[in-house]
Protein backbone atom coordinates (compact mmCIF):
# COMPACT_ATOMS: atom_id res chain seq x y z
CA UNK A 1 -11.78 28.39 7.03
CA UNK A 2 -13.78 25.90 4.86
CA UNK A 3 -11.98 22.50 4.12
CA UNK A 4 -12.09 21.05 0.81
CA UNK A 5 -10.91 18.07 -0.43
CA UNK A 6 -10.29 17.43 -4.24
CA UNK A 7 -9.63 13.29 -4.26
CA UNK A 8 -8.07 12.07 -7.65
CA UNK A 9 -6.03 9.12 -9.17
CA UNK A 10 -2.18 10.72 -9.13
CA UNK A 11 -1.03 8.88 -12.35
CA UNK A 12 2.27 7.25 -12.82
CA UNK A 13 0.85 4.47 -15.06
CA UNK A 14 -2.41 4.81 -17.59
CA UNK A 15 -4.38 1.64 -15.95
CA UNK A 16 -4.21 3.87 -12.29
CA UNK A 17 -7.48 4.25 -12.38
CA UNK A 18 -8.59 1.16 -12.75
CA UNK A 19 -6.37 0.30 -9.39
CA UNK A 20 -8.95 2.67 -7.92
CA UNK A 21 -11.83 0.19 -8.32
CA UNK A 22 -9.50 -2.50 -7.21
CA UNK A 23 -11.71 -4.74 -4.68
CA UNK A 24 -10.31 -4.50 -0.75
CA UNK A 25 -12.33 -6.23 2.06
CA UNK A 26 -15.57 -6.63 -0.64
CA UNK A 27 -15.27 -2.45 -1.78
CA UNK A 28 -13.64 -1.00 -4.57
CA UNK A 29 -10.59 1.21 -2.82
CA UNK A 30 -12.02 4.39 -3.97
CA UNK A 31 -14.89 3.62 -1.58
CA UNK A 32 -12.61 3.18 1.49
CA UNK A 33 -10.72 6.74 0.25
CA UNK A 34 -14.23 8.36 0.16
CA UNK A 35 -15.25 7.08 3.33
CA UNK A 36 -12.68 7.72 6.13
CA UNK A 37 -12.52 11.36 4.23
CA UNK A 38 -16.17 11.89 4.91
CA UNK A 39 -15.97 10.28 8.02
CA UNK A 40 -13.75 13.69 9.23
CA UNK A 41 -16.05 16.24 10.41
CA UNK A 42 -14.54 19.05 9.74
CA UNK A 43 -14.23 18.25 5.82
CA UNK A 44 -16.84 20.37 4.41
CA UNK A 45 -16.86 19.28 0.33
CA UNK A 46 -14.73 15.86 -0.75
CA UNK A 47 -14.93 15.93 -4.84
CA UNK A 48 -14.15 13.04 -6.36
CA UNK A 49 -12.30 13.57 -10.16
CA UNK A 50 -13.25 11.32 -12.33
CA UNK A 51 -11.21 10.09 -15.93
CA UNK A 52 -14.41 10.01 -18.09
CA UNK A 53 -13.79 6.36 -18.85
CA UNK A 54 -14.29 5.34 -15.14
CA UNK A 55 -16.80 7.89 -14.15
CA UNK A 56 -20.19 5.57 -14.35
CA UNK A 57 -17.99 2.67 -12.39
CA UNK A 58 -16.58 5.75 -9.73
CA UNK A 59 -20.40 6.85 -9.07
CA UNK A 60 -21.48 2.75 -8.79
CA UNK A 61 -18.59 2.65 -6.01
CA UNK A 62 -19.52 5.28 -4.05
CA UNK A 63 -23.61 5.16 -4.38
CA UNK A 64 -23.56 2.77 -1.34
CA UNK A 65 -22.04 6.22 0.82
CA UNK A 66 -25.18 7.92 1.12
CA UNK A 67 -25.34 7.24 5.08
CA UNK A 68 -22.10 8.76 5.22
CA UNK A 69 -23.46 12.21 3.99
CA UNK A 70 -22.00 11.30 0.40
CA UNK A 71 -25.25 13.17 -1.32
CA UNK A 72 -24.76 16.66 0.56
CA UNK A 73 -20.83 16.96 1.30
CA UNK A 74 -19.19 14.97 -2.09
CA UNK A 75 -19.66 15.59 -5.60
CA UNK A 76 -18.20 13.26 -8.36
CA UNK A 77 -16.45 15.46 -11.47
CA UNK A 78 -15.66 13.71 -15.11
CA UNK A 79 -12.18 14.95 -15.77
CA UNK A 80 -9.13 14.44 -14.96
CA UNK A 81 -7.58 18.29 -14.87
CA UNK A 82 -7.64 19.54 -11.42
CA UNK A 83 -7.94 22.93 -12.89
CA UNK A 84 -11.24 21.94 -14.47
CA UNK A 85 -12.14 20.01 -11.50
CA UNK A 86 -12.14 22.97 -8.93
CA UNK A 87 -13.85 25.49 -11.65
CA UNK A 88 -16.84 23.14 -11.93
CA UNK A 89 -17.28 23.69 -8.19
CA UNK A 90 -15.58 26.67 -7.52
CA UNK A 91 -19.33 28.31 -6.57
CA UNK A 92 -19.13 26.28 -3.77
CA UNK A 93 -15.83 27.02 -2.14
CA UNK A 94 -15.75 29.68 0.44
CA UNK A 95 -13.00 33.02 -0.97
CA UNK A 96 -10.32 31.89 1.83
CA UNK A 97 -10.29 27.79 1.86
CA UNK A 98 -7.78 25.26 3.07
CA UNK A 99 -7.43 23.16 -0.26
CA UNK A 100 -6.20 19.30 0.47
CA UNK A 101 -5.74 17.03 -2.87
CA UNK A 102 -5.68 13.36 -2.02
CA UNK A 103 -4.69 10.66 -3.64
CA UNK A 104 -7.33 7.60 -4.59
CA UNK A 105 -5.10 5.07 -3.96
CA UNK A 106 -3.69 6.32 -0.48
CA UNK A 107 -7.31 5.05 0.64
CA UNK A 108 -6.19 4.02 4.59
CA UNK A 109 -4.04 7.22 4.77
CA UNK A 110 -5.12 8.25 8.89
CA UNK A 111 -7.59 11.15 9.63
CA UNK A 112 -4.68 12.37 12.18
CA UNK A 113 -2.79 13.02 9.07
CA UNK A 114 -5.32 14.70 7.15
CA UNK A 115 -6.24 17.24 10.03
CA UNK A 116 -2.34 17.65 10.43
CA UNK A 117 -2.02 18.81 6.76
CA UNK A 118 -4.93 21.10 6.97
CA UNK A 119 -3.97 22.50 10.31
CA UNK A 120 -0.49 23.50 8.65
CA UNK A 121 -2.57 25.39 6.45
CA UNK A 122 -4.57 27.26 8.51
CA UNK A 123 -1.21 27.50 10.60
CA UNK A 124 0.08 30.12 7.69
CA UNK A 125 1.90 27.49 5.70
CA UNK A 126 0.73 28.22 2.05
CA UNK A 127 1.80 24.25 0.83
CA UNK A 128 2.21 21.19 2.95
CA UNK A 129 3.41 17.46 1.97
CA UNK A 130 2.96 15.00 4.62
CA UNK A 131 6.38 12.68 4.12
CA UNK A 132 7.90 9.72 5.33
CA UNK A 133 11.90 9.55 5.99
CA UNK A 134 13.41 7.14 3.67
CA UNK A 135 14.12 3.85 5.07
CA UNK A 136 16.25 2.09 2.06
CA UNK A 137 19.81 2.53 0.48
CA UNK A 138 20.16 4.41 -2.23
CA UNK A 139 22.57 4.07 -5.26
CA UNK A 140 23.51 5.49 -8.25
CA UNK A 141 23.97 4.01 -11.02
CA UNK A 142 25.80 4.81 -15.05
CA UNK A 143 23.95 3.96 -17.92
CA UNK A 144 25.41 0.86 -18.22
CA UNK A 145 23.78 0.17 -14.79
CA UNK A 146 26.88 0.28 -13.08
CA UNK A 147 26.52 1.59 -9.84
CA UNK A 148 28.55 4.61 -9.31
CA UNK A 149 27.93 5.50 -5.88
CA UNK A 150 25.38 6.10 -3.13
CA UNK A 151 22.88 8.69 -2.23
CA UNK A 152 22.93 10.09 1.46
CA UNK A 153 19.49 8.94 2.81
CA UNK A 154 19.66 11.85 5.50
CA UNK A 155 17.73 14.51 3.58
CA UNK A 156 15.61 12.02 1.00
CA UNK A 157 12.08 11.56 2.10
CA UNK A 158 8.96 9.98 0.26
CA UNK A 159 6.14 12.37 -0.21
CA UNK A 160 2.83 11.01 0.63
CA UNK A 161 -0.95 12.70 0.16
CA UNK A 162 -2.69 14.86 0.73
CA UNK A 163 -1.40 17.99 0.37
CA UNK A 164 -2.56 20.98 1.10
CA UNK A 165 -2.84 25.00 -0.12
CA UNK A 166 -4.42 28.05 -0.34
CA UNK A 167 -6.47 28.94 -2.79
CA UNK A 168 -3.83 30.96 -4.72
CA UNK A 169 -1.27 28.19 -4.14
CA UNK A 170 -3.58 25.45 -5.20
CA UNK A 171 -4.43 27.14 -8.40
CA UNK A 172 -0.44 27.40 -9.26
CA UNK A 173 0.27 23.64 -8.13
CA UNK A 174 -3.50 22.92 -11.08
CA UNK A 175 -1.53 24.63 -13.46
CA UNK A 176 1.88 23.39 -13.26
CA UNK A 177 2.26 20.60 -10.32
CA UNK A 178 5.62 20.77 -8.46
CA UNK A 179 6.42 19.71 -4.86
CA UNK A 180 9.32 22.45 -4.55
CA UNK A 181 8.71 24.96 -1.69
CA UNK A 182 6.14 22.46 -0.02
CA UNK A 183 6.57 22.76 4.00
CA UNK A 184 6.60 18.97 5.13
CA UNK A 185 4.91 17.22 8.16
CA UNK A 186 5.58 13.59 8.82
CA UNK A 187 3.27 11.11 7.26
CA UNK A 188 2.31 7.67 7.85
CA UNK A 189 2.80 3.92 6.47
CA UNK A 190 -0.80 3.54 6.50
CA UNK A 191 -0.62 6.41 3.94
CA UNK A 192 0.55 4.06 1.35
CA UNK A 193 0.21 4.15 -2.29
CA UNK A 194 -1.86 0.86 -3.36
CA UNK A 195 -0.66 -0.19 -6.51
CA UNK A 196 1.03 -3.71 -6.42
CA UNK A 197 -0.96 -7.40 -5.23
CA UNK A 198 1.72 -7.53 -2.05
CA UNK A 199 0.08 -3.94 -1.16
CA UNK A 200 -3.43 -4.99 -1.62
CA UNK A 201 -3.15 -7.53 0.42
CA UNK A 202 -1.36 -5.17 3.06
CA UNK A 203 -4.54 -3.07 2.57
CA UNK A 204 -6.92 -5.69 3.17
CA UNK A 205 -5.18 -6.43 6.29
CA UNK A 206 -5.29 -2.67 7.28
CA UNK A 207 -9.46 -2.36 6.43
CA UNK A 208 -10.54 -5.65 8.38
CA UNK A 209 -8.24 -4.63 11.36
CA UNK A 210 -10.04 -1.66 11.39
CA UNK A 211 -13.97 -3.36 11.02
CA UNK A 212 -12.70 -5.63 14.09
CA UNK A 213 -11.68 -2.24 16.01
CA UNK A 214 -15.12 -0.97 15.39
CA UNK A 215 -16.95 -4.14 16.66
CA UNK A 216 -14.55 -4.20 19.99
């Protein structure tokens, strides 16, 4: 089964992708995302969606890839629809695929993880979320902002990227997005969501850890 990866800016806020060209040991954070993806063998297409305002300054981040394969195994999409996204490569995508959609800004998320999504797939589970269990107190509160009482942490998790489908489940999750009925693996701090200066610099620390690993 063929392995593609659809990598795009999950937006909670409208300046998200902008955070994706957010600098991080001297590269925008897209790049890093883009590079430990193609870095993974097995990966056979990473397509990069771009939101047309950012797609000149997404190709300028990732033109310095091309020793990493970038020209043969990624393609860079204007658009933000994933639906769009896959039909403007959907020649290229084998009939019976395992379908991973990553978030740009989960750009140090491990390649353990990755393969552990996709083997899920190929495993015979149709949708996979990698998650984390969640580590803080949870409360309730009125609209006043009263707390009214507390959530039971057992069963809450944080769901993490990438995830990963079929084809036919892929194309329902493009269409109307929804975590419910995902089958969950665990995930991994690294996998965080860089949004915030505190994370950044958590990120920095993460990519020069790993250039001093690769010089050892």
């Amino acid at each position: 089964m063929s392995t593609i990866v659809f990598v795009t800016v999950v937006r909670h806020h409208a300046s998200d992708a902008e955070l994706a060209l957010a600098p991080v040991n001297g590269e925008a954070l897209l790049t890093h995302t883009v590079r430990g993806l193609l870095a993974l063998p097995d990966l056979d297409l990473v397509v990069v969606a771009a939101p047309e305002r950012c797609a000149d300054l997404f190709s300028a981040a990732l033109g310095g890839l091309g020793n990493s394969g970038f020209d043969k195994r990624c393609r860079i999409v204007p658009g933000q629809s994933l639906r769009h996204v896959f039909d403007t490569v959907a020649t290229e995508i084998a009939e019976d695929p395992v379908i991973l959609v990553h978030d740009a800004l989960r750009a140090f998320t491990p390649a353990d993880t990755v393969r552990a999504v996709a083997d899920a797939v190929r495993a015979g589970s149709s949708f996979v979320v990698p998650v984390l269990p969640m580590a803080d107190t949870v409360k309730v509160t009125e609209a006043a902002k009263v707390i009214t009482g507390t959530e039971d942490r057992a069963h809450l998790r944080t769901a993490q990227t990438p995830l990963g489908f079929t084809r036919e489940t892929f194309l329902s999750y493009a269409d109307k997005p929804s975590l419910d009925g995902a089958h969950t693996i665990a995930g991994h701090p690294d996998a965080m969501r860089v949004t915030t200066s505190f994370e950044l610099k958590l990120a920095e620390a993460i990519a020069v850890a790993g250039e001093e690993e690769e010089t050892l």
